[in-house]
Protein backbone atom coordinates (compact mmCIF):
# COMPACT_ATOMS: atom_id res chain seq x y z
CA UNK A 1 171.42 170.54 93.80
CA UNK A 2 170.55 169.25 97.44
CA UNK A 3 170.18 173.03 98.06
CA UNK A 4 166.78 173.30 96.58
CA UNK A 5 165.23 171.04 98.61
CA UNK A 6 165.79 173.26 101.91
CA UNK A 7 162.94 174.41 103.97
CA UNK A 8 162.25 177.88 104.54
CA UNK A 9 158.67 176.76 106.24
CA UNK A 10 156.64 173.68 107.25
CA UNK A 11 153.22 172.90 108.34
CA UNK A 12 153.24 169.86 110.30
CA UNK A 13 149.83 168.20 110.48
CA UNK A 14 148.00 171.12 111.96
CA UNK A 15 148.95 174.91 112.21
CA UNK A 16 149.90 176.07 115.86
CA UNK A 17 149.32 180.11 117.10
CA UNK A 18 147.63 182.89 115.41
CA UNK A 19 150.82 183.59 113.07
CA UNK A 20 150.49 180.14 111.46
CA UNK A 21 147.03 180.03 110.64
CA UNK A 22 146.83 183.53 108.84
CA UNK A 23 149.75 182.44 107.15
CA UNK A 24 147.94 179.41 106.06
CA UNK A 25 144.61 181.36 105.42
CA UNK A 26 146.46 183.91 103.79
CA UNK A 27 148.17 181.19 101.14
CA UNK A 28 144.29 179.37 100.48
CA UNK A 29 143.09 183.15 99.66
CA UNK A 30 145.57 184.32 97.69
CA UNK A 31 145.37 180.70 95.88
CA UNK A 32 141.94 181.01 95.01
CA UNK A 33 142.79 184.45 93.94
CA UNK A 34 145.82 183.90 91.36
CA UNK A 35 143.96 181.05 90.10
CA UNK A 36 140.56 183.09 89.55
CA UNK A 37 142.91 185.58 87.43
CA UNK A 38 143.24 182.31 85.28
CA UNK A 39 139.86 181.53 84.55
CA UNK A 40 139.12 185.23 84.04
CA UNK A 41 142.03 185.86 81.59
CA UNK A 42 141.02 182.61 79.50
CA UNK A 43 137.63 183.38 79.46
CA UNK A 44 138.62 186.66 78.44
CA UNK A 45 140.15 185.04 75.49
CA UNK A 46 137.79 183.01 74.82
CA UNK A 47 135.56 185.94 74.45
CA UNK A 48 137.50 188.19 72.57
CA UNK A 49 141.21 187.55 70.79
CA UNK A 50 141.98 184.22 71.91
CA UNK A 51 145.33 184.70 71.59
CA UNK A 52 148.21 181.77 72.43
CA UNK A 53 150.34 184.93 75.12
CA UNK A 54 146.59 185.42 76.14
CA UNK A 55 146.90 181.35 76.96
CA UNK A 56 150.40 181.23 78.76
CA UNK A 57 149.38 183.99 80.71
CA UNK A 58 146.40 182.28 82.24
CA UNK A 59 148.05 179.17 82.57
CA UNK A 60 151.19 181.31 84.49
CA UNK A 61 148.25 182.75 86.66
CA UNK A 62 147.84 178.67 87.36
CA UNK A 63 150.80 177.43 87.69
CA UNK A 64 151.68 180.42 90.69
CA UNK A 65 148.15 179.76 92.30
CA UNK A 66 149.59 175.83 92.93
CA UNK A 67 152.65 177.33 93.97
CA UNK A 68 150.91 178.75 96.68
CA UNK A 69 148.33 175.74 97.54
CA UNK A 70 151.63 173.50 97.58
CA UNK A 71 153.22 176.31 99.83
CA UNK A 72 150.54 176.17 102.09
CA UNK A 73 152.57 172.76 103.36
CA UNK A 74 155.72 173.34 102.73
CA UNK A 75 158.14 176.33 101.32
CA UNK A 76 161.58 175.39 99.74
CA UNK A 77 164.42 177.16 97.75
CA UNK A 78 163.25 175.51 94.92
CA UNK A 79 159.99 176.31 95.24
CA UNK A 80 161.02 179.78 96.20
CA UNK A 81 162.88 179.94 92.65
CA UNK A 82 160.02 178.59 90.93
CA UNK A 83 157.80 181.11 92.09
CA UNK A 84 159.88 184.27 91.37
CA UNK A 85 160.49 182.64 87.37
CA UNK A 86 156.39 182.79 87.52
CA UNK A 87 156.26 186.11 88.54
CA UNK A 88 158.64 187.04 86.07
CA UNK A 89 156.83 185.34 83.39
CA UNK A 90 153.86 187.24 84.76
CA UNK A 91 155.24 190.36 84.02
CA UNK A 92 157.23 189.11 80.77
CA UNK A 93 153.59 187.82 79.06
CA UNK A 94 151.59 190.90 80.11
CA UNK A 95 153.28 192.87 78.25
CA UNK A 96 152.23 191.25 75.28
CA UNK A 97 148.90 191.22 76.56
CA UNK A 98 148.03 194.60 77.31
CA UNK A 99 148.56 195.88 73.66
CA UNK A 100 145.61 193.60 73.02
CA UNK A 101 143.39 195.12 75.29
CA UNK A 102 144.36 198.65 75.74
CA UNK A 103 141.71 200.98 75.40
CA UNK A 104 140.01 199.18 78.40
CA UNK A 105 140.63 199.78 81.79
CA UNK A 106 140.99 196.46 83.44
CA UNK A 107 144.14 195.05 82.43
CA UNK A 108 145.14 192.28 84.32
């Protein structure tokens, strides 16, 4: 399974041109973004239902926001793969969440 380990992208020790370091700033944003839907969702459930889907689904949140710090070096297959399984356990676990929560309007 050599395959997994090719490189799609790599970040040497420091970013070079304008394309680079948006790409780089882009990953740290959107980081600090997947893993803020974490905390929110857990303290969400904390708050309210507490549910173990309302659990997975923050730690999923997690798990794809140090997808994208680790990506932020260095972009394989494999990492590629992992990524899409997140976002499909993303979608998979909010279904089961927004039943819990749907009167609201923020779903998340």
């Amino acid at each position: 399974m050599r395959f997994l380990e090719h490189t799609i992208s790599e970040m040497k020790n420091q970013p070079e041109g304008w394309f680079e370091w948006s790409y780089v700033a882009f990953n740290w944003f959107e980081a600090l973004g997947w893993i803020s839907f974490a905390w929110y969702v857990w303290w969400r459930g904390w708050k309210g239902q507490g549910t173990a889907v309302e659990f997975f689904y923050g730690l999923a949140f997690l798990l794809f926001g140090i997808t994208d710090v680790i990506e932020v070096y260095k972009l394989t297959l494999g990492l590629f793969l992992v990524k899409a399984r997140l976002l499909l356990g993303l979608v998979l676990l909010r279904n089961g969440v927004v039943p819990l929560y749907a009167p609201r309007k923020l779903y998340l």
